[in-house]
Each structure stands twice: as C-alpha cells, then as structure tokens.
Protein backbone atom coordinates (compact mmCIF):
# COMPACT_ATOMS: atom_id res chain seq x y z
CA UNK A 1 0.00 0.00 0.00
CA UNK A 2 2.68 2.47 1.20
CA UNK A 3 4.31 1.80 -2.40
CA UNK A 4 0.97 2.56 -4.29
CA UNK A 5 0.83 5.35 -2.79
CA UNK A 6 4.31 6.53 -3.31
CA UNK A 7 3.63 5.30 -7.27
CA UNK A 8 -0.12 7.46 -7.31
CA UNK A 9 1.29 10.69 -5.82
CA UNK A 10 4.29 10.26 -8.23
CA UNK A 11 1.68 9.83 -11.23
CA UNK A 12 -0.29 13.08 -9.78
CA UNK A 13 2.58 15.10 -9.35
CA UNK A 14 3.66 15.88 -12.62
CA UNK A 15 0.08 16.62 -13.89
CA UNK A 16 -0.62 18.62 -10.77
CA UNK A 17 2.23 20.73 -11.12
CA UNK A 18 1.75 21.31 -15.23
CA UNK A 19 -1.93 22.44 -14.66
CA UNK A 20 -0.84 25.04 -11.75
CA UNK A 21 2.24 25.91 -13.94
CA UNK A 22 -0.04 26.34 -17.29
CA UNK A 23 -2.98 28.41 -15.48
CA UNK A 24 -1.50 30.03 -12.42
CA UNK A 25 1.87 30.27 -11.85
CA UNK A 26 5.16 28.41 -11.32
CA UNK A 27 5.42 29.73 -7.12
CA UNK A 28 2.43 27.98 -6.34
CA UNK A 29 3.61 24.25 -7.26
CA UNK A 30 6.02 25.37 -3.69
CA UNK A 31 3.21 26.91 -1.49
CA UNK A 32 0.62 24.08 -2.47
CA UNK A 33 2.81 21.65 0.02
CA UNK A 34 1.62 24.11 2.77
CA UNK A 35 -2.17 22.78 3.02
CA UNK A 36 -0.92 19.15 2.24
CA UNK A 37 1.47 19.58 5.09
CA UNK A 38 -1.15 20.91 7.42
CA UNK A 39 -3.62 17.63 6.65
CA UNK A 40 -0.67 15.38 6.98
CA UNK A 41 -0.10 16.42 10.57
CA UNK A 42 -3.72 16.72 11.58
CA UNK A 43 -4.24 13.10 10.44
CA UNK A 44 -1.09 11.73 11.72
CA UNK A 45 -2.05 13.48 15.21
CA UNK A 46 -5.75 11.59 15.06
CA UNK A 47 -4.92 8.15 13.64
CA UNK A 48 -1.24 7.38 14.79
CA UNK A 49 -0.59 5.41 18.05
CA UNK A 50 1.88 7.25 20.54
CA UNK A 51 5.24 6.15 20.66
CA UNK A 52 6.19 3.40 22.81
CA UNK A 53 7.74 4.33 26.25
CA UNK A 54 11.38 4.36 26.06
CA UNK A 55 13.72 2.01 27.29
CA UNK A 56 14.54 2.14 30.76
CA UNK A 57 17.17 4.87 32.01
CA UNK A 58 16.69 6.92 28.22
CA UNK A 59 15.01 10.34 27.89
CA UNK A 60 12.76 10.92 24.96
CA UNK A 61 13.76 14.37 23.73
CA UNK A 62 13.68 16.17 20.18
CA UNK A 63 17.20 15.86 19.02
CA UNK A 64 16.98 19.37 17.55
CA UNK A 65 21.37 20.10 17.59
CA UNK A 66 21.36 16.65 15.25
CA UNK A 67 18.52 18.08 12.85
CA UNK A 68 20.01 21.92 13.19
CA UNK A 69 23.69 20.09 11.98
CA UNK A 70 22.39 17.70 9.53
CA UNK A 71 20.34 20.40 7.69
CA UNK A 72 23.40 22.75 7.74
CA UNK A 73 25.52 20.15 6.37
CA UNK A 74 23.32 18.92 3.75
CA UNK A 75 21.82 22.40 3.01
CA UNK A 76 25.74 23.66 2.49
CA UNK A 77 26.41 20.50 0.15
CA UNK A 78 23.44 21.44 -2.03
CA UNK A 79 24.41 25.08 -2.11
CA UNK A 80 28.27 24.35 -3.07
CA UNK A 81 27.34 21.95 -6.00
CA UNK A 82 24.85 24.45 -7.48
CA UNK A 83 27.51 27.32 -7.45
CA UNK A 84 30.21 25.37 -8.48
CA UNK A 85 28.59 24.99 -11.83
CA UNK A 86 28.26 28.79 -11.78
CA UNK A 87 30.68 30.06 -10.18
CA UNK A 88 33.74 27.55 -10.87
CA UNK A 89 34.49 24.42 -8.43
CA UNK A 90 37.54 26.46 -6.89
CA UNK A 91 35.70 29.90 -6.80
CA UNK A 92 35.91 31.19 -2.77
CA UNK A 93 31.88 30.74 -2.41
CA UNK A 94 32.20 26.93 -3.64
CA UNK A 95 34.94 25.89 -1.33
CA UNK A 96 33.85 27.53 1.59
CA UNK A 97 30.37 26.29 0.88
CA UNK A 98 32.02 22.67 0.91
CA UNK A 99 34.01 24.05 4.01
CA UNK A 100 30.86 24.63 5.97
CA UNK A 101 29.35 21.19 4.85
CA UNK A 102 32.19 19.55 6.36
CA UNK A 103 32.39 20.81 9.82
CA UNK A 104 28.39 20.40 9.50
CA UNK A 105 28.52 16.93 9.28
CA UNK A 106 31.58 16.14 11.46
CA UNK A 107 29.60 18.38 14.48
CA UNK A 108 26.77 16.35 13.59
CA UNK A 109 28.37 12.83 14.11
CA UNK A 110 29.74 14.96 17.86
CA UNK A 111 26.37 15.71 18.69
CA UNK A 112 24.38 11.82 17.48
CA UNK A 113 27.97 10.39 19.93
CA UNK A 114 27.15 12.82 22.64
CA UNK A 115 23.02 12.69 22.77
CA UNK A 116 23.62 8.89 23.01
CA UNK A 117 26.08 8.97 25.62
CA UNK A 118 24.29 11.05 27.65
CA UNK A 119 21.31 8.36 27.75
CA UNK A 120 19.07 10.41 25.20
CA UNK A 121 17.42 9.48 21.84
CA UNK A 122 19.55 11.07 19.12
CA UNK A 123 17.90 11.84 15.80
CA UNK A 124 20.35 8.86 14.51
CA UNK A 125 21.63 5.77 16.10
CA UNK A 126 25.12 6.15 14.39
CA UNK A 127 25.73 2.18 16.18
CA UNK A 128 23.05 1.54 13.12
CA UNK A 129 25.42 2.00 10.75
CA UNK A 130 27.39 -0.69 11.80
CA UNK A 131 24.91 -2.55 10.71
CA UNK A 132 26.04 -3.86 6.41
CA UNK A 133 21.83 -4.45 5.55
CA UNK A 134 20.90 -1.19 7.14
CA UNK A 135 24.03 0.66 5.08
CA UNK A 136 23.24 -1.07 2.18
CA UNK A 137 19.94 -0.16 2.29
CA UNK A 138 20.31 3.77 2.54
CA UNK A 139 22.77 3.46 -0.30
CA UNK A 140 19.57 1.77 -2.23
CA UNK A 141 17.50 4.74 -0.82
CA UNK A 142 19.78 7.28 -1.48
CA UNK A 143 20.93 5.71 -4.66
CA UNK A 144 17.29 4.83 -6.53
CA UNK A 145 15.82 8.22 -5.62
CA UNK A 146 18.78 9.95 -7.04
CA UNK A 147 19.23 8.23 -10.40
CA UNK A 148 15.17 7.50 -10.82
CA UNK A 149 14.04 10.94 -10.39
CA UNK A 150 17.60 13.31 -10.45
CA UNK A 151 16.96 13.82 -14.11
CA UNK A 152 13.40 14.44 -14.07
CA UNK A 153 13.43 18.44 -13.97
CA UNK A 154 16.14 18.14 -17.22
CA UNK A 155 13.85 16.52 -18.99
CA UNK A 156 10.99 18.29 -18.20
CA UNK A 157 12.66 21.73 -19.66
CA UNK A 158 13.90 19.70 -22.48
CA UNK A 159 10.28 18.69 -23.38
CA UNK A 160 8.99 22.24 -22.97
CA UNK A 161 11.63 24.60 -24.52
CA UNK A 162 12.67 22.20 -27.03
CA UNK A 163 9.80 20.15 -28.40
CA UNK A 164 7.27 22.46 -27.59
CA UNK A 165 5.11 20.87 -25.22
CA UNK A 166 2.96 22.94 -22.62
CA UNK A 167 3.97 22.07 -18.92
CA UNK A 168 0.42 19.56 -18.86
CA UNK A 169 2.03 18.11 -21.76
CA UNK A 170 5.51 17.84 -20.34
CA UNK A 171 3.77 16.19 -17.10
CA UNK A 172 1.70 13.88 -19.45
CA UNK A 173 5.03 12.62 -21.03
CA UNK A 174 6.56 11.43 -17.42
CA UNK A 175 3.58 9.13 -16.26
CA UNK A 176 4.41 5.95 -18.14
CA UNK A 177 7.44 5.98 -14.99
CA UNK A 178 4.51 7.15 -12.49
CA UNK A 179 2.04 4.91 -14.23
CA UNK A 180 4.08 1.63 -14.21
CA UNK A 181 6.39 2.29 -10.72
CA UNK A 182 2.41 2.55 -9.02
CA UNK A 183 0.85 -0.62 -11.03
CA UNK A 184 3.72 -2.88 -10.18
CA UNK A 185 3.58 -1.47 -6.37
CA UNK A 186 -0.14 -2.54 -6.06
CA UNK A 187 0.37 -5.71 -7.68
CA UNK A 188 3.31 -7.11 -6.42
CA UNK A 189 3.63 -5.41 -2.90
CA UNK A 190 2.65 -7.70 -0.86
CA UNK A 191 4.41 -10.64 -2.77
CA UNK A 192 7.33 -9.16 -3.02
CA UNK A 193 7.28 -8.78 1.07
CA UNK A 194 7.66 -12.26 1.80
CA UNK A 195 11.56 -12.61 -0.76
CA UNK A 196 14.88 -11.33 1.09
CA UNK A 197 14.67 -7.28 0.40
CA UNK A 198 17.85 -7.58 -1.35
CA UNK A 199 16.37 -8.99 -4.43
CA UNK A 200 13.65 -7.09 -5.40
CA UNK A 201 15.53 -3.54 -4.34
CA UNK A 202 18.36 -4.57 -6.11
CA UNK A 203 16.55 -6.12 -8.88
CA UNK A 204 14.41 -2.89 -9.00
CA UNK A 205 17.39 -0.78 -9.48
CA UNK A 206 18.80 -2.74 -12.23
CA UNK A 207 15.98 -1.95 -13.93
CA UNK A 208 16.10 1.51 -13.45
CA UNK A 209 19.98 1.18 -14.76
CA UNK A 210 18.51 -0.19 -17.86
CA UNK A 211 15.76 2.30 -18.15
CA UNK A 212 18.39 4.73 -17.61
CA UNK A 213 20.35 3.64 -20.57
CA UNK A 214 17.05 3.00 -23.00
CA UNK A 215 16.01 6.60 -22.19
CA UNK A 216 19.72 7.49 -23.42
CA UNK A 217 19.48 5.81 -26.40
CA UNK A 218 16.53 7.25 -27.32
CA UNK A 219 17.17 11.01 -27.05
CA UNK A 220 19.01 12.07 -30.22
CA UNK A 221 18.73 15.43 -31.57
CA UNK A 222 15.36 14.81 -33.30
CA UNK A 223 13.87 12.82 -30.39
CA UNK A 224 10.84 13.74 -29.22
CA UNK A 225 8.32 13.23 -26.17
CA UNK A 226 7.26 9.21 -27.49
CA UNK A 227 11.48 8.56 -27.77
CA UNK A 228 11.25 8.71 -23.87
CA UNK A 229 8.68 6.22 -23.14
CA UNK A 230 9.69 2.87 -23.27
CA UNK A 231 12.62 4.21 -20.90
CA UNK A 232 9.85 5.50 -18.35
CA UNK A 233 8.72 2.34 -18.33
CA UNK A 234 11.22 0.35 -17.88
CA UNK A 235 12.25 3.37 -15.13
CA UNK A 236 9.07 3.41 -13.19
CA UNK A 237 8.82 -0.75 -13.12
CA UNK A 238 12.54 -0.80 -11.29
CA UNK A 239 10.83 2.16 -8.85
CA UNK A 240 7.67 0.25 -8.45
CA UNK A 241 9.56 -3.07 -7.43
CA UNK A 242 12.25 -1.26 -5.04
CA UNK A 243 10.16 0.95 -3.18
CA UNK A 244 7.68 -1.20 -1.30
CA UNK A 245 10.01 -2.86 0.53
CA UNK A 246 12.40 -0.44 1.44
CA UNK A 247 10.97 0.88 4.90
CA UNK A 248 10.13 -2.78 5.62
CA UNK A 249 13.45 -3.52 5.25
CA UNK A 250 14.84 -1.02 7.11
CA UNK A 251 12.91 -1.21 10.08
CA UNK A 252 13.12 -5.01 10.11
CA UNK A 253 16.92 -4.83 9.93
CA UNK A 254 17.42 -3.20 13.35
CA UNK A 255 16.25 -3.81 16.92
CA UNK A 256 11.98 -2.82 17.65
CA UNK A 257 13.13 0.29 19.67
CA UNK A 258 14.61 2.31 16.53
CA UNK A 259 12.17 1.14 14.21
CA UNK A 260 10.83 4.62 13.69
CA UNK A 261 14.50 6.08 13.50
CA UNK A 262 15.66 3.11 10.39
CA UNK A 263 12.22 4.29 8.55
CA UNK A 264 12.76 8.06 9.08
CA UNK A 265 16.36 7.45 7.50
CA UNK A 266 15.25 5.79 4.77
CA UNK A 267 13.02 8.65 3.71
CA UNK A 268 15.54 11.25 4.59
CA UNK A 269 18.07 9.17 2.42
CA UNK A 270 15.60 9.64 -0.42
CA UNK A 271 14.82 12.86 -0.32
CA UNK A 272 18.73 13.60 0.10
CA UNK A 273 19.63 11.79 -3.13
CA UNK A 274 16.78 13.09 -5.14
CA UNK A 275 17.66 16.69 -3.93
CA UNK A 276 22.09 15.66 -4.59
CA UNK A 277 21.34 14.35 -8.05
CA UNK A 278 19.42 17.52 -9.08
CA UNK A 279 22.14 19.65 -8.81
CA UNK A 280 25.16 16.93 -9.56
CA UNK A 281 23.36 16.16 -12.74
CA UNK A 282 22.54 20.02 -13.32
CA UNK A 283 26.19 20.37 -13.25
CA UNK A 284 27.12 17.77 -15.37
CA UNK A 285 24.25 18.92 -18.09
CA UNK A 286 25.81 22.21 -18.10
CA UNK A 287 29.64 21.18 -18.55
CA UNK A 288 28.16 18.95 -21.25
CA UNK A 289 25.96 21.60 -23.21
CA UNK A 290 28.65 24.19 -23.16
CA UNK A 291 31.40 21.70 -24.54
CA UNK A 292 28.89 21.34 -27.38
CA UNK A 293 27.77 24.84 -27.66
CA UNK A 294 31.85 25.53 -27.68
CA UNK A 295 32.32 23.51 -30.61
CA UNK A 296 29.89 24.61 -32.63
CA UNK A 297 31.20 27.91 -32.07
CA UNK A 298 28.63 29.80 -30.43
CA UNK A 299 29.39 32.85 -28.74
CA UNK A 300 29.14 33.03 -24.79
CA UNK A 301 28.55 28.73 -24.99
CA UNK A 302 29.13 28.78 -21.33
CA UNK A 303 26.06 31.15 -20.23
CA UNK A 304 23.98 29.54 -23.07
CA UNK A 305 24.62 26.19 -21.47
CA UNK A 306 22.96 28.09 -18.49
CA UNK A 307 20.42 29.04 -20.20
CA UNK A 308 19.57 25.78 -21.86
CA UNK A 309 19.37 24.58 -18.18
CA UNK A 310 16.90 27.09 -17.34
CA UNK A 311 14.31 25.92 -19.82
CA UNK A 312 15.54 29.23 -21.73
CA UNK A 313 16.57 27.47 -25.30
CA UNK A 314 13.93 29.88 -27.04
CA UNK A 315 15.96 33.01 -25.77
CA UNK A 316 19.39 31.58 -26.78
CA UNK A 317 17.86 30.87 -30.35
CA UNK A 318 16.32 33.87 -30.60
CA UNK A 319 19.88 36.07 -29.78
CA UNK A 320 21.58 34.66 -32.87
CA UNK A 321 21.46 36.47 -36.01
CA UNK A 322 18.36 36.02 -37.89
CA UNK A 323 20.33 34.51 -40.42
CA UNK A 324 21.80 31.95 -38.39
CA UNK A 325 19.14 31.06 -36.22
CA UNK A 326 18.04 27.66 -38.22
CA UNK A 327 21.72 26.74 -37.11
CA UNK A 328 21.41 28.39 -33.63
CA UNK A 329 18.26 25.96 -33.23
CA UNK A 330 20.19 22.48 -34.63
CA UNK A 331 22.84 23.48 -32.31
CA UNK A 332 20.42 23.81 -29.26
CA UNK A 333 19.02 20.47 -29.89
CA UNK A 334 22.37 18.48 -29.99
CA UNK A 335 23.61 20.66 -27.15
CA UNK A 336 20.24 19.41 -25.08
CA UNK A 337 20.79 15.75 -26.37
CA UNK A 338 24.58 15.73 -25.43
CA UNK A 339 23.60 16.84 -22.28
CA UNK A 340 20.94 14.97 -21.36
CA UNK A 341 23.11 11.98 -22.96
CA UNK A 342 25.50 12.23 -19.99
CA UNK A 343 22.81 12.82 -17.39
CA UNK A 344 20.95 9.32 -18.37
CA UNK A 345 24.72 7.35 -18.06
CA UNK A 346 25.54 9.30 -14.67
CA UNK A 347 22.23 7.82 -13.72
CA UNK A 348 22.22 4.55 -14.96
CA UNK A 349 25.25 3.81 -13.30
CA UNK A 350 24.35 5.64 -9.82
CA UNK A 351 21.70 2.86 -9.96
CA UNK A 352 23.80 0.14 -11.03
CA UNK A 353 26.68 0.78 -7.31
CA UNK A 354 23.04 0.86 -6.12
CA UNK A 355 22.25 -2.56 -7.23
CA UNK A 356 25.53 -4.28 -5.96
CA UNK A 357 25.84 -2.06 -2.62
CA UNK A 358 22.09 -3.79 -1.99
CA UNK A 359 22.86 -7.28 -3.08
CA UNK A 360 26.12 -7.74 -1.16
CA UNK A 361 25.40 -5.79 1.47
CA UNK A 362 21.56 -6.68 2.65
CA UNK A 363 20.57 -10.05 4.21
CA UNK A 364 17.70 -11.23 5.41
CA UNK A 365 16.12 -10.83 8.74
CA UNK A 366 16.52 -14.21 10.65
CA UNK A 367 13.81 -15.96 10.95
CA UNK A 368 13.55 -15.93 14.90
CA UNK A 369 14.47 -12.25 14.48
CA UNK A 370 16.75 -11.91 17.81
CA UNK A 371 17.83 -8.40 16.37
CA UNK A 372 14.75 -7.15 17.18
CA UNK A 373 14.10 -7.97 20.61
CA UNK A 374 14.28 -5.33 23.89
CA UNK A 375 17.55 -6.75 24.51
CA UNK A 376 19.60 -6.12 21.65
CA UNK A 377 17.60 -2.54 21.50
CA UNK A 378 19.80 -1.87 24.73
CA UNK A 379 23.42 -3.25 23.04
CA UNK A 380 22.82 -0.94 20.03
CA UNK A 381 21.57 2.27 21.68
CA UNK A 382 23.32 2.11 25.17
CA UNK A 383 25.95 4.72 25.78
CA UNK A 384 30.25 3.82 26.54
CA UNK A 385 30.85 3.85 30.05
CA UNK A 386 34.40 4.77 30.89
C-alpha cells in the first residue's frame, strides 16, 4: 500500500504541477505543500498510536542540535554543487560552501555520539550503521531516488523549450514511470514482502539502470516526447519493485526500539539523493551543453549552457542572427541531447553501485528475528561507560 501510494502521488505530481504551472503560476507548485502539510499532521495526530515508552534509564527528547547540523551540512552540500557549476568548483563561495558542509557533518556525528552517551534518543543511532543491511539499504534509498528521479526536472525543460510541449504536456510525457512504478507497487507489494529485500531492491534498481540507458538511447537530436517512453517504463517498473520494501526492510533490519528512526532514514536518504542528483546532474548537463555549444562555435557557450538549463533554449535561439538562427536551433538540440546523454549514463550507473551495494550488502532478517528484541535494543543504543 505504502508503495501505491508513493507510485499514485508520483503519477499526480507531474500533472498537478503542469496544470498550476499552465494556469496560475510556477510559485504555487512550492506553497501548495503548505495545506498538504497541514492535513498530513492533523491526520497523523488523530490516527497514529503514541510512541512506545522508552527504554529504561533513556530520555525521549527532540534531538533538535542533530537536525540543526544535519540540515546545515546537507543544506551547504546542495548550495556548493549548485555554485560550483556557476561560479567555478575552486571559486571562494564553492569551497567555503564545501568548508561549511564539512564541519556540518563532522559536528553532527559529535552531537548523534554525545546525545547517546548522555542516555538520550539522538535523531540517529550512528551504532546503526554498523549494521552492512541497514548501510546497504540507505545506499539503495539514497541511490534509486537519485538516479530514478535526479533527471526528471532536465527533462521536463527539455520537453517544454525544445519540443514544444505545454507544462500539462511535459507532465503527461513522465507518467508511463509514475504509471508503471504505481501498477507494479499494487500488484506485487505484498508478494514481493515475503523474498529477502535484497532482491527485489536490487533487482528494481537494475531496472532503473537499464531504463536509464534505454532513455539514453533514445534522445538524439530529433527525439521527441514518445522517444522517452519505453525508458519510463522500464524506469518506473525498477521504482515500483524497489520501493515497497524499502521501509520494511529497514525497520526489520534493526532492533523494535529504533524502528521509527531506520524508517525516518530511509526517507531522509531519499529525499537527500533526489535533492544531490538535481544539482550533480545540473552540473554535469551544463559542462556537457557548453562543450557542445563551444564547438559549434557559439558565442558566450558557457552562459547559453545556463540558459539551456533554465528551460531558456527559445531566448538563446532567438539572440543569434536572424540569419543563423536555423543553425542556432540544430545546435540547441544536440547541445540538449549531449547533455541529457551524460545525465541518463551518470544515472544509470548511480543505480547500477546501487544494485551491488544492496545485493552484497543486505541479508535477510533471521527468521527468529533476535535483532529485534528489547535486549539487543539496549546493546545498540546504550551509551560507553568509561
């Protein structure tokens, strides 16, 4: 169910967005989360059993220095891989950007030792990680969001600036991976529950490798929207298999008591690659572009390849010379395919270390489950003593 629903909302996303896009404006696809925000905590706060009491000698207190040093760190990551495309990977902004990211993360991994050792919750168990099948399982997370959906905004200018599709049209040409990822949820979830996670995750993000590399094949310069869809498929069926069991697997992989903690990673892990691969691939799409751009001697190829990434390809045609515009045009399209060319391998082998990380890494559950029990709650989350 919890992968249907991940497969539905993906299928009404895209259409959602293009019809606010087309008939209001492009702010509101960010300030319609508000409301859906609001719902999701009045309904959590009605239907969701409290937490279970905490083990014996632990306080149960919002770990708010872990979330204020995560977000810093993975806020600061963001920002430096966005403006290193910009502004040049050694430009002063960029490295101290990575800088900041860096001492984020290291205070953060101070702060998860220190909650824990003073006999708190922290937001993250970092004993967990000790753990190969819950690793290789945020690598899956992290990995399947991020070469799945990373490319997903690229191709959704691509289709709009470049083939001439209206943003409903754009979002009508990504549901064959929303439409098949939320099919093969519903029909296989609960099958699927009862195999070792490590086959259909990694199994799922083979699939997305090879949807990955159909979708490559398939954009040339005079590809259009259809060129795309038998890689969304093929996309959306290694999505639909993967995500199900995910969560499951987390939270089965570690003791009962941080349950809630392995599932909350998970999604975080997600999010975090999803969010990563947008501007990794961004950067790579621009590099790309311009290299083209540069050979077919365009002026200013660099801030064109900027502009391509914008969804601006209409403005860059339109600044050549009326005589050379026809050319300015070709060169646009292989510029878009080259780029998008490297995007779809970047992704295809993200998923692929996906796929191994998950199949030698993740094991199943034993079948007594001791891992799960009170006791071994207290050997993973109790503090040193000196």
């Amino acid at each position: 169910m919890w992968g249907a629903t991940n497969g539905a909302a993906a299928a009404a996303g895209p259409l959602l967005g293009g019809v606010l896009t087309q008939h209001i404006s492009w702010p509101v696809i960010f300030w319609i989360n508000l409301p859906v925000a609001v719902v999701a905590i009045v309904l959590t706060l009605r239907f969701m059993a409290a937490d279970r009491p905490v083990a014996a000698g632990r306080k149960n207190r919002l770990d708010l220095s872990g979330a204020a040093t995560f977000s810093v760190a993975a806020g600061a990551l963001v920002y430096g891989l966005i403006r290193g495309s910009d502004d040049g990977w050694g430009s002063p902004g960029t490295l101290v950007s990575y800088a900041v990211a860096a001492l984020a993360l290291v205070a953060f991994v101070v702060v998860e030792h220190r909650t824990a050792h003073r006999g708190e919750t922290p937001m993250l168990d970092l004993a967990l990680l000790r753990n190969a099948s819950f690793t290789g399982l945020l690598t899956g997370a992290l990995l399947l969001q991020a070469s799945a959906f990373g490319c997903l905004a690229l191709v959704s200018l691509w289709l709009q600036s470049l083939t001439g599709l209206a943003p409903i049209g754009a979002g009508l040409a990504r549901t064959p991976l929303a439409a098949a990822s939320f099919l093969v949820s519903a029909v296989t979830g609960r099958h699927i529950q009862r195999l070792s996670p490590r086959l259909p995750i990694g199994l799922g993000l083979l699939l997305v490798a090879a949807g990955m590399l159909l979708l490559r094949a398939g954009m040339t310069e005079g590809a259009s929207a259809t060129s795309l869809t038998w890689g969304m498929v093929v996309t959306g069926l290694g999505v639909g298999l993967a995500t199900p069991v995910l969560v499951s697997a987390a939270t089965s992989a570690v003791p009962l008591q941080r349950a809630g903690m392995a599932g909350g990673a998970v999604n975080t892990a997600r999010q975090l690659g999803m969010t990563l691969a947008i501007a990794v691939l961004g950067a790579v799409f621009v590099s790309n572009a311009a290299t083209t751009l540069t050979d077919g001697e365009l002026p200013h190829a660099a801030d064109a390849a900027d502009a391509l990434a914008a969804g601006q390809a209409n403005e860059v045609i339109a600044s050549a010379p009326a005589g050379h515009r026809k050319a300015a045009a070709d060169l646009a399209h292989q510029a878009f395919a080259t780029g998008l060319d490297h995007v779809f391998l970047l992704s295809a082998l993200a998923a692929g270390v996906g796929a191994v990380a998950v199949l030698l890494l993740v094991r199943p559950a034993p079948a007594s489950d001791p891992g799960r029990t009170s006791e071994a709650a207290g050997k993973v989350s109790t503090p040193a003593r000196t």
